[in-house]
C-alpha atoms as a PDB file:
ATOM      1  CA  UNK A   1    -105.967 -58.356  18.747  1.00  0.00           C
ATOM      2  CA  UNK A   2    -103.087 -58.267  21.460  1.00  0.00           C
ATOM      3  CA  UNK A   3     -99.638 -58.888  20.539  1.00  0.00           C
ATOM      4  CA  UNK A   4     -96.653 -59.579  22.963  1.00  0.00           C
ATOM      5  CA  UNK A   5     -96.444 -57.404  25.913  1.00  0.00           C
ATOM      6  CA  UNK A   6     -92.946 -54.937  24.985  1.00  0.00           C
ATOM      7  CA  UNK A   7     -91.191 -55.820  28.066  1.00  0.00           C
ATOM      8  CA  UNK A   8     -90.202 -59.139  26.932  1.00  0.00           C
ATOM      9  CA  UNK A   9     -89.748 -57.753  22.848  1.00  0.00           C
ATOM     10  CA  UNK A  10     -86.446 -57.725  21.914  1.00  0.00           C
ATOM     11  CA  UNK A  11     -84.681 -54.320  21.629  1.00  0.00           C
ATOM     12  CA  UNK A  12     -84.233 -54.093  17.702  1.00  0.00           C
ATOM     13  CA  UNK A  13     -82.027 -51.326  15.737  1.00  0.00           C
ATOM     14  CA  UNK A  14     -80.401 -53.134  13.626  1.00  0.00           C
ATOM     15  CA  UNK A  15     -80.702 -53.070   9.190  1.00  0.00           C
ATOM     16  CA  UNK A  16     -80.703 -56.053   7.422  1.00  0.00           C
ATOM     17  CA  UNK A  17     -78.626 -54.546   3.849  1.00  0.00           C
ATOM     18  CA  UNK A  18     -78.225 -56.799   1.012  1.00  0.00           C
ATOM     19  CA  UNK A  19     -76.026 -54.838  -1.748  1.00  0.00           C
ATOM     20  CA  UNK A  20     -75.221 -56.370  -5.299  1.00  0.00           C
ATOM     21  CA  UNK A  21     -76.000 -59.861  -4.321  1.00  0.00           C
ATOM     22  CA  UNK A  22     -75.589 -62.211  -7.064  1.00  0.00           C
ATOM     23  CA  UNK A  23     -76.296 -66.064  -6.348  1.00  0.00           C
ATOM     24  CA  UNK A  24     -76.921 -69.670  -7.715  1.00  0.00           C
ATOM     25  CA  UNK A  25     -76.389 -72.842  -7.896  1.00  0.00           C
ATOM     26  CA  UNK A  26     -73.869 -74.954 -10.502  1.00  0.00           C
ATOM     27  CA  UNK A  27     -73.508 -72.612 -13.771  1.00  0.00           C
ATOM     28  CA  UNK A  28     -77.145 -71.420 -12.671  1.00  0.00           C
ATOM     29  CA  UNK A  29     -77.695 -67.857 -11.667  1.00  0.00           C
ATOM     30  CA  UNK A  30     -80.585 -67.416  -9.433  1.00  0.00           C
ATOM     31  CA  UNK A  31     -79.962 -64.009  -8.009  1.00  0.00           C
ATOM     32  CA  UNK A  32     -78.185 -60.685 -10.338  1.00  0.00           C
ATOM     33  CA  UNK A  33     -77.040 -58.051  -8.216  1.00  0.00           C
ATOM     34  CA  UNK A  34     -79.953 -57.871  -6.111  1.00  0.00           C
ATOM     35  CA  UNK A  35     -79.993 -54.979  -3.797  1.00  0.00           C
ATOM     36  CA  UNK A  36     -82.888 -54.847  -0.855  1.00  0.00           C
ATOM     37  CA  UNK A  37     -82.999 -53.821   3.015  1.00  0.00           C
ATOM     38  CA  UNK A  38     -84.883 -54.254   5.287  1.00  0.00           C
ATOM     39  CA  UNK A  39     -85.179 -51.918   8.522  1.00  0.00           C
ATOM     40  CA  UNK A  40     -86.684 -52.263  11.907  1.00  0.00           C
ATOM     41  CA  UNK A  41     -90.077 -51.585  12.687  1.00  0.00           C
ATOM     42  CA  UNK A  42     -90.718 -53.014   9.136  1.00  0.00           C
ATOM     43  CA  UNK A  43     -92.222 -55.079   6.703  1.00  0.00           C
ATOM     44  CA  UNK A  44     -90.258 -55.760   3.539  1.00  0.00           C
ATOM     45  CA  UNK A  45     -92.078 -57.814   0.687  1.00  0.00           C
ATOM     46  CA  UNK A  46     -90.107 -59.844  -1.704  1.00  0.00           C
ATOM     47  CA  UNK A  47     -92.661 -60.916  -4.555  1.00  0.00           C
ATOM     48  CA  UNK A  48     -92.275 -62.379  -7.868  1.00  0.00           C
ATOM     49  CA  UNK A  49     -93.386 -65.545  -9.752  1.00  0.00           C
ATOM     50  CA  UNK A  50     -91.703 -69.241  -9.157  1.00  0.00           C
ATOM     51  CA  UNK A  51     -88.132 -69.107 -10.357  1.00  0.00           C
ATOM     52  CA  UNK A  52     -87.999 -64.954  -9.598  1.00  0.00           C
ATOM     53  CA  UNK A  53     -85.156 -65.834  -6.875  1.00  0.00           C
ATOM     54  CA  UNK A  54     -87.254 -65.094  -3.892  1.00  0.00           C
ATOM     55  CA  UNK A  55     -86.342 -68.043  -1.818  1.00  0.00           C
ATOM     56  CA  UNK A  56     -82.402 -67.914  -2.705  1.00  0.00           C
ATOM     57  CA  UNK A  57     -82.153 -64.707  -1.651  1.00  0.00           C
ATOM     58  CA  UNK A  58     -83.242 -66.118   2.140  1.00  0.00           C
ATOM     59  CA  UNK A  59     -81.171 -68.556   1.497  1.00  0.00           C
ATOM     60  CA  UNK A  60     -78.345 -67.029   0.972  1.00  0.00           C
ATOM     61  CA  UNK A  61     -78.920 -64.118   3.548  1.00  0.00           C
ATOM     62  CA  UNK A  62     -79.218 -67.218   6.119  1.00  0.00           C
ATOM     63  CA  UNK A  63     -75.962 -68.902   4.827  1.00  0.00           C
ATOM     64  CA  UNK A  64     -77.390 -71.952   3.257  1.00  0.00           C
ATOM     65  CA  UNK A  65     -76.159 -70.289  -0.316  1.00  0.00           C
ATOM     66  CA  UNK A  66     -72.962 -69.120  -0.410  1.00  0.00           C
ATOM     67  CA  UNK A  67     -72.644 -66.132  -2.472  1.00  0.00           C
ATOM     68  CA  UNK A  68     -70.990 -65.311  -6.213  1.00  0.00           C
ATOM     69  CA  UNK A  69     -70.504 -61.550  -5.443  1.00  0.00           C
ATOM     70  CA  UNK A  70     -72.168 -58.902  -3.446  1.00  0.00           C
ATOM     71  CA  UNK A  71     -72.710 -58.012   0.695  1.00  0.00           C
ATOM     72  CA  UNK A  72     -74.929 -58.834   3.481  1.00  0.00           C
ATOM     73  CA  UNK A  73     -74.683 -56.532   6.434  1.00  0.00           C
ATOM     74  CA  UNK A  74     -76.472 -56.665  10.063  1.00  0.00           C
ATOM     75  CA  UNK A  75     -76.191 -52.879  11.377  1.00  0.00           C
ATOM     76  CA  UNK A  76     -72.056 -52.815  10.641  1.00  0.00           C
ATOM     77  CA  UNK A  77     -71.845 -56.401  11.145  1.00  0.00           C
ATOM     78  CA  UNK A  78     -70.795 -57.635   7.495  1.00  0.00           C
ATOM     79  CA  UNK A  79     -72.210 -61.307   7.552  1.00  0.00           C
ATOM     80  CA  UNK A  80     -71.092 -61.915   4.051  1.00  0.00           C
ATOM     81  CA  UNK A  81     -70.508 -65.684   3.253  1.00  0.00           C
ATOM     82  CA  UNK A  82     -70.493 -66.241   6.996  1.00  0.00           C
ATOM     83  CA  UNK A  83     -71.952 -70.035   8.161  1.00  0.00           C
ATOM     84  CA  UNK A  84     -75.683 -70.598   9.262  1.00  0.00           C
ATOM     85  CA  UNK A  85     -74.527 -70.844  12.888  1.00  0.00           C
ATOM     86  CA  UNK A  86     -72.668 -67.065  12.938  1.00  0.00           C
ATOM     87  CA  UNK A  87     -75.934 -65.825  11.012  1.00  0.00           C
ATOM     88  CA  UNK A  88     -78.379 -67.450  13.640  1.00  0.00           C
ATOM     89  CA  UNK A  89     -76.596 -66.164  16.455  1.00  0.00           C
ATOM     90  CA  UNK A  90     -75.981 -62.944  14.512  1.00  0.00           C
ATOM     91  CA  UNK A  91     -79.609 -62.213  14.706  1.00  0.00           C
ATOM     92  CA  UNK A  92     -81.090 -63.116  11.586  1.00  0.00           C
ATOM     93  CA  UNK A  93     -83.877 -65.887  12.203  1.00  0.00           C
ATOM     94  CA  UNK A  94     -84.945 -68.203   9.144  1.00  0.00           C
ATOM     95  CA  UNK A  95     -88.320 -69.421   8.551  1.00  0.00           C
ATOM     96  CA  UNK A  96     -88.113 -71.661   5.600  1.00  0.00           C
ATOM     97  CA  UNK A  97     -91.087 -72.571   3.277  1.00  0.00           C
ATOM     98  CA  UNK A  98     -92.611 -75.874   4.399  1.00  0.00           C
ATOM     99  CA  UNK A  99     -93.522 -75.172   8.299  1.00  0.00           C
ATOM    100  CA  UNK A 100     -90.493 -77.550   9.598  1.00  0.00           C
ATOM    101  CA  UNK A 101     -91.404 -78.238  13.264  1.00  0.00           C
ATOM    102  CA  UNK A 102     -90.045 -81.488  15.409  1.00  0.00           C
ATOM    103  CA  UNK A 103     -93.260 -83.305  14.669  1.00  0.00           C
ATOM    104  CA  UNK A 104     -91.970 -86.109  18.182  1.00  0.00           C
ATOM    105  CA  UNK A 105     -91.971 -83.061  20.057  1.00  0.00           C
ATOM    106  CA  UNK A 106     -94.567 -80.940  22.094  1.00  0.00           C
ATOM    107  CA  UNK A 107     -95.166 -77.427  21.101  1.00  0.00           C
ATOM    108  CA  UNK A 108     -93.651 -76.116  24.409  1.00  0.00           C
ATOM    109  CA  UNK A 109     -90.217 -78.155  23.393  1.00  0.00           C
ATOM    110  CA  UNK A 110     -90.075 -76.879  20.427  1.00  0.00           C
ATOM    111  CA  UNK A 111     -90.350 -73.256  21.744  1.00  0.00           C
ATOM    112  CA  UNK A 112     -87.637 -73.928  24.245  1.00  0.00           C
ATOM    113  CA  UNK A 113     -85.037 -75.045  21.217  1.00  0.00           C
ATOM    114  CA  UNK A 114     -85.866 -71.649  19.745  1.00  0.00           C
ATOM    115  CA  UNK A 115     -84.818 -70.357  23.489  1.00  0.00           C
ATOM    116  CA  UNK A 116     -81.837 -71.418  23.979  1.00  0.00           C
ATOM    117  CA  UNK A 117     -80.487 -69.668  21.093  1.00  0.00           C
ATOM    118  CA  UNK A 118     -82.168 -66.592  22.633  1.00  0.00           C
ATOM    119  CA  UNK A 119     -80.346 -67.455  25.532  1.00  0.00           C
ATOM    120  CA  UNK A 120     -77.048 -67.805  24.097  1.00  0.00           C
ATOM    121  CA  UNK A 121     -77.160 -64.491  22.779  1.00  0.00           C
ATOM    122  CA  UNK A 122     -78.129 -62.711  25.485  1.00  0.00           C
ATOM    123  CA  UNK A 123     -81.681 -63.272  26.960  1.00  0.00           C
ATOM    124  CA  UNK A 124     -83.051 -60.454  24.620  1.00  0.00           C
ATOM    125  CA  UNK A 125     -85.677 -63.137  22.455  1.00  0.00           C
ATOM    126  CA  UNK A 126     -89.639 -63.486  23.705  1.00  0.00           C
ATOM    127  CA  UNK A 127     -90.288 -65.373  26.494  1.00  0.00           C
ATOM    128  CA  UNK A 128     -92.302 -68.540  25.750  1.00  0.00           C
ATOM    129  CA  UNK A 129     -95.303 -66.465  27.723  1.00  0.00           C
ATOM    130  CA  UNK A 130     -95.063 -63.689  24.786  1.00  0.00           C
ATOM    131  CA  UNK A 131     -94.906 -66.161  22.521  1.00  0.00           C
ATOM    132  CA  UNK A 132     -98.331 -67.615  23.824  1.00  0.00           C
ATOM    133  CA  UNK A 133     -99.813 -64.104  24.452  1.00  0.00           C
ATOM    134  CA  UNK A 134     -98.678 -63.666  20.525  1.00  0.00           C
ATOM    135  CA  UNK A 135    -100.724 -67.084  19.386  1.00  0.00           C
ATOM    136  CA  UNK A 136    -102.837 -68.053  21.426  1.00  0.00           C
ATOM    137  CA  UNK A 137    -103.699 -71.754  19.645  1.00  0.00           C
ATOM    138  CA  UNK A 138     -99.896 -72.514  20.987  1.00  0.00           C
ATOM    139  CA  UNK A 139    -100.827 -71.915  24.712  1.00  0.00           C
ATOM    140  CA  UNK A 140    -103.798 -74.110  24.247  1.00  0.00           C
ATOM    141  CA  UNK A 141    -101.863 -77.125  23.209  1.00  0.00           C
ATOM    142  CA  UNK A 142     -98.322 -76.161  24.802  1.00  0.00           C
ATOM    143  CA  UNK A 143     -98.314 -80.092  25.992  1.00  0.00           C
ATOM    144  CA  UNK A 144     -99.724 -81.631  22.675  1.00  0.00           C
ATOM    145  CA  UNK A 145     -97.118 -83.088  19.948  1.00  0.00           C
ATOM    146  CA  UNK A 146     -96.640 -80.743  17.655  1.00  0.00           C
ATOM    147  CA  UNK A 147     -97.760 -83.385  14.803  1.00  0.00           C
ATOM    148  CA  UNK A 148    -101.529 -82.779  16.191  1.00  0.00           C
ATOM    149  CA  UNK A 149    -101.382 -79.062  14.817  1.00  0.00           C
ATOM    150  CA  UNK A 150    -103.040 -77.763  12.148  1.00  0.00           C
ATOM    151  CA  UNK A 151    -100.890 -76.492   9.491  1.00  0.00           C
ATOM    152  CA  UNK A 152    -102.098 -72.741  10.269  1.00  0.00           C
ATOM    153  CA  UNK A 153    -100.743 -73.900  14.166  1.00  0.00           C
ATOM    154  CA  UNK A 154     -97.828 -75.131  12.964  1.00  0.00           C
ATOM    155  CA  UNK A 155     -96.846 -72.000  10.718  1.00  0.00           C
ATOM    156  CA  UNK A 156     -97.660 -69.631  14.180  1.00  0.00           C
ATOM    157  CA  UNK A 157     -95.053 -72.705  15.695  1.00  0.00           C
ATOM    158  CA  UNK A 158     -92.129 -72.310  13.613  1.00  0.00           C
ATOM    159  CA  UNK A 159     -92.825 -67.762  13.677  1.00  0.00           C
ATOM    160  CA  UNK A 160     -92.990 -68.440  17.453  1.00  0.00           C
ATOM    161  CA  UNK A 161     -89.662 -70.701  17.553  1.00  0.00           C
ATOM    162  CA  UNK A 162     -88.255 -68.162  15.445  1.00  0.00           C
ATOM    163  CA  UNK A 163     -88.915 -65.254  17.804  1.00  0.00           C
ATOM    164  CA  UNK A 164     -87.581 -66.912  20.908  1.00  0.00           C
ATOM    165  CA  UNK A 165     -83.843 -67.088  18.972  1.00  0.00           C
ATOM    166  CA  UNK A 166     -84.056 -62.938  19.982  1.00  0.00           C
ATOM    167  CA  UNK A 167     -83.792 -62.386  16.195  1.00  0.00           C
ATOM    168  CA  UNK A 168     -83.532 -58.530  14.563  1.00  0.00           C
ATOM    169  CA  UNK A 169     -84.014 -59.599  11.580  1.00  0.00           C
ATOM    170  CA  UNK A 170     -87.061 -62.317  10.605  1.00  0.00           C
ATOM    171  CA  UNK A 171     -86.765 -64.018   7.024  1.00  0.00           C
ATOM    172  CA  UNK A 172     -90.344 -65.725   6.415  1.00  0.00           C
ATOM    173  CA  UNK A 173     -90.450 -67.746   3.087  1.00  0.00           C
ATOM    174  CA  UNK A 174     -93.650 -68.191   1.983  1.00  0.00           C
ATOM    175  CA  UNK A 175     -95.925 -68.599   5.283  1.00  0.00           C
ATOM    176  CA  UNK A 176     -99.394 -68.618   3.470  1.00  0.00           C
ATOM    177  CA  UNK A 177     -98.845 -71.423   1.436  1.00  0.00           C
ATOM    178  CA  UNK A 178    -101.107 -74.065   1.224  1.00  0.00           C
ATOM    179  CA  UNK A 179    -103.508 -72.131   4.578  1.00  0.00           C
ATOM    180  CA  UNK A 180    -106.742 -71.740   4.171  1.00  0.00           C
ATOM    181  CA  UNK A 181    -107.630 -67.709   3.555  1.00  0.00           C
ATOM    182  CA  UNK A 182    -108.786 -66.853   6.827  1.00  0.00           C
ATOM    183  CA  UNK A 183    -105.696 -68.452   8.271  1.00  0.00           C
ATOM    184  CA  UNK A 184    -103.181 -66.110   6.429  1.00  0.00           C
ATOM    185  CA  UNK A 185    -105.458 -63.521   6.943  1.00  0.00           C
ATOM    186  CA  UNK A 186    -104.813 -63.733  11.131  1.00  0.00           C
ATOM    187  CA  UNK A 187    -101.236 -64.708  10.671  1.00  0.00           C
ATOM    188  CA  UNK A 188    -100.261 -61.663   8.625  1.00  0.00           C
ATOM    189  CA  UNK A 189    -102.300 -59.320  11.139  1.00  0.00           C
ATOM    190  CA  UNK A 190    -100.583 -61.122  13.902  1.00  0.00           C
ATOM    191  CA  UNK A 191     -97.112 -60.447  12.105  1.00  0.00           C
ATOM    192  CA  UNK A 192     -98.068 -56.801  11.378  1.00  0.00           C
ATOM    193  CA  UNK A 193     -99.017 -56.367  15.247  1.00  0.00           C
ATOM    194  CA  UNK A 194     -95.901 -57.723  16.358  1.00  0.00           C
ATOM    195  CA  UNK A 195     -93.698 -55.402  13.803  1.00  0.00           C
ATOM    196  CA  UNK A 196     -95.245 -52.465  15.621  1.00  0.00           C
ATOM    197  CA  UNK A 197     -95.084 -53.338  19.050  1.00  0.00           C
ATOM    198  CA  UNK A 198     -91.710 -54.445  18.743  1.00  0.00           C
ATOM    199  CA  UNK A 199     -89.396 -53.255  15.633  1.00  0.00           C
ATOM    200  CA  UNK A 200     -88.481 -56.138  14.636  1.00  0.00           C
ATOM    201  CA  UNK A 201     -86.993 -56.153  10.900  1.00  0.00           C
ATOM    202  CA  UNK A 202     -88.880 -58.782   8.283  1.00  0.00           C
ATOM    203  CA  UNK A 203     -88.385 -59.683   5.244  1.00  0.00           C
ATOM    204  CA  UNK A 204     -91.090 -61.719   3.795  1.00  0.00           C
ATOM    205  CA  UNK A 205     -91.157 -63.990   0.508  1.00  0.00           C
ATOM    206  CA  UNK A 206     -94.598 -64.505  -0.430  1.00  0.00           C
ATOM    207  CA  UNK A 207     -96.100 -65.866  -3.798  1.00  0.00           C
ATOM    208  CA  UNK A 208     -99.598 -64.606  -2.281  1.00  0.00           C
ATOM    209  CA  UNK A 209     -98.675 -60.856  -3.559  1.00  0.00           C
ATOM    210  CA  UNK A 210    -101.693 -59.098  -2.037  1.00  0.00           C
ATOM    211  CA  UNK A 211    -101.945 -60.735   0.904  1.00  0.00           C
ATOM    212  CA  UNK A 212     -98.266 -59.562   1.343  1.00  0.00           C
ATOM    213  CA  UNK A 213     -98.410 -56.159   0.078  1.00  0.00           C
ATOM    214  CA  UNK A 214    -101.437 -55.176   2.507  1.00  0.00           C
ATOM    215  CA  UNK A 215     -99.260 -55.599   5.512  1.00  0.00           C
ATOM    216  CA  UNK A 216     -95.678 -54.448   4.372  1.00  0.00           C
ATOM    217  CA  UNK A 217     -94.757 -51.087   4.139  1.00  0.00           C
ATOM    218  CA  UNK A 218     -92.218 -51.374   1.087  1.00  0.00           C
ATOM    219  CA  UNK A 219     -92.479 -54.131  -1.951  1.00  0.00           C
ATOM    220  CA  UNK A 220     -89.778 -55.421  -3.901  1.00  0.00           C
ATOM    221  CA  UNK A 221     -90.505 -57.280  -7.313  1.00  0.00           C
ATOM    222  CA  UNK A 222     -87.947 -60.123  -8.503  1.00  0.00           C
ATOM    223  CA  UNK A 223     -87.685 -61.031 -12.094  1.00  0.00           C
ATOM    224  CA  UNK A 224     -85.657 -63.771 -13.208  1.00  0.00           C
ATOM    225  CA  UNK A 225     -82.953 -62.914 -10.433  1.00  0.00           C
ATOM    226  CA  UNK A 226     -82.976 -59.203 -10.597  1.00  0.00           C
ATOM    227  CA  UNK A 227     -85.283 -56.399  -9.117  1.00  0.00           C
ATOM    228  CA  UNK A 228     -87.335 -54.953 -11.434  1.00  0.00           C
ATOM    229  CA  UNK A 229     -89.577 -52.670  -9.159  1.00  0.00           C
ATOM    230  CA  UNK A 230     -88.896 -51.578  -5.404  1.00  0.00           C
ATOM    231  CA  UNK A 231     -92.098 -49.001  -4.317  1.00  0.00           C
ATOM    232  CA  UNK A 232     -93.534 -48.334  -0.739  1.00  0.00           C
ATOM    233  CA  UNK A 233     -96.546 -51.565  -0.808  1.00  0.00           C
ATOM    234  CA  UNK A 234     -99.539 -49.257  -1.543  1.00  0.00           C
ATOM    235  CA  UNK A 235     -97.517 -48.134  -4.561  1.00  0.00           C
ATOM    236  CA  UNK A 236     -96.526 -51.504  -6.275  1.00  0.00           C
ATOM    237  CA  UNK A 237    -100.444 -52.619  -5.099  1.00  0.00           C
ATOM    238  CA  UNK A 238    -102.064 -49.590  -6.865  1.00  0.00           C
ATOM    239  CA  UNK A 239     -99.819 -50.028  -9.893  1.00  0.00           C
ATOM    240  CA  UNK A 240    -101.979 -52.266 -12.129  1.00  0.00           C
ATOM    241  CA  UNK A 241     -99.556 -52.880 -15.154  1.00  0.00           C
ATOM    242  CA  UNK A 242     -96.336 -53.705 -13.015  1.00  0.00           C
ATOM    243  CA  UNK A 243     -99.084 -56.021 -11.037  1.00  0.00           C
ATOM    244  CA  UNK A 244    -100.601 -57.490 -14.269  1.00  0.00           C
ATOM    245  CA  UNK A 245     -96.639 -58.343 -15.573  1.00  0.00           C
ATOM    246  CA  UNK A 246     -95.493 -60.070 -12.259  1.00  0.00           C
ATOM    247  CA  UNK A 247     -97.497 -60.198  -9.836  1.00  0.00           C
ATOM    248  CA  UNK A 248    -100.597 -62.225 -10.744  1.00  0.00           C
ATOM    249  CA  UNK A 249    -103.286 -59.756  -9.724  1.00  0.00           C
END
């Protein structure tokens, strides 16, 4: 399986560092003083089941939460509270649950928005070629809309956008869901290939908790808003009681 060639990778060094991040929405708390990093060359698994907090804590890492207390730093950037835009360009990249591509547009275009923010902060992101190199499926239909994809295409779409911002920090929410087995099974090795060849910094939301925990290298277990186990993966996986309690498996 060949990944992006590291010439075009970006050059990553920065730590993603949440500290005591608390979060919610109206009187509801969905995060308590949630502590997690996540370093480059890396795979960080958030897991837990529906309501844990998994998907506010991207959210509010990304700025599309605003915070009740607590930090978010990028290397010694502190990106606390700071708008999406300052995030983005920051160098944390979003991939939200739901595979949101511009269905009107082709697969290349959508690439090339992904670019420009690359561009903008400096020309350090994959170059569309990389991206293609990465999944091949994209190069194949570069000049199809991207509302002919499959929904495994469309998932290695949105990762590919994603990497042409130049991100050092990837947030993927939930990027098995609703793909067939064998699809997650070649995204996630894809994603694991491109974490080595490049240290780039992910952390990963997944409800699919051993799919997830095969290809990070540390696991972090959310329970009602709070962490209730943080392990290297093969740890949490081999742990059948914590597994059994919130983890499905």
């Amino acid at each position: 399986m060949s990944g992006p060639s590291t010439s075009s990778a970006p050059a990553t060094t920065a730590a993603l560092r949440v500290v005591g991040l608390s979060a919610g929405y109206g009187p509801v708390t969905a995060l308590s003083e949630v502590d997690v990093e996540a370093g480059p060359g890396r795979i960080t698994a958030v897991l837990g089941a529906n309501g844990a907090g998994k998907t506010t804590l991207l959210r509010t890492v990304s700025g599309l939460v605003r915070p009740w207390a607590g930090t978010v730093h990028l290397g010694d950037e502190e990106l606390t509270g700071a708008p999406a835009e300052r995030i983005a360009r920051a160098g944390i990249a979003h991939v939200p649950e739901g595979r949101g591509v511009i269905t009107e547009l082709t697969v290349e275009e959508n690439l090339r928005l992904g670019a420009l923010l690359g561009k903008a902060r400096g020309g350090r992101g994959h170059s569309l070629d990389a991206v293609y190199e990465l999944f091949p499926p994209l190069a194949e239909r570069r000049r199809r809309d991207a509302h002919t994809l499959s929904g495994g295409e469309r998932q290695m779409l949105v990762i590919g956008r994603a990497l042409a911002c130049a991100p050092d920090v990837l947030l993927l929410d939930e990027p098995s869901l609703g793909l067939a087995p064998r699809v997650v099974a070649q995204i996630f090795g894809l994603l694991r290939d491109l974490v080595a060849e490049t240290g780039l910094a992910v952390l990963l939301v997944e409800q699919n908790a051993r799919s997830a925990l095969s290809v990070a290298d540390v696991g972090v277990v959310l329970n009602l808003g709070r962490v209730v186990a943080r392990a290297p993966a093969a740890e949490l996986a081999a742990d059948a009681e914590l597994r059994h309690a919130y983890l499905g498996f």
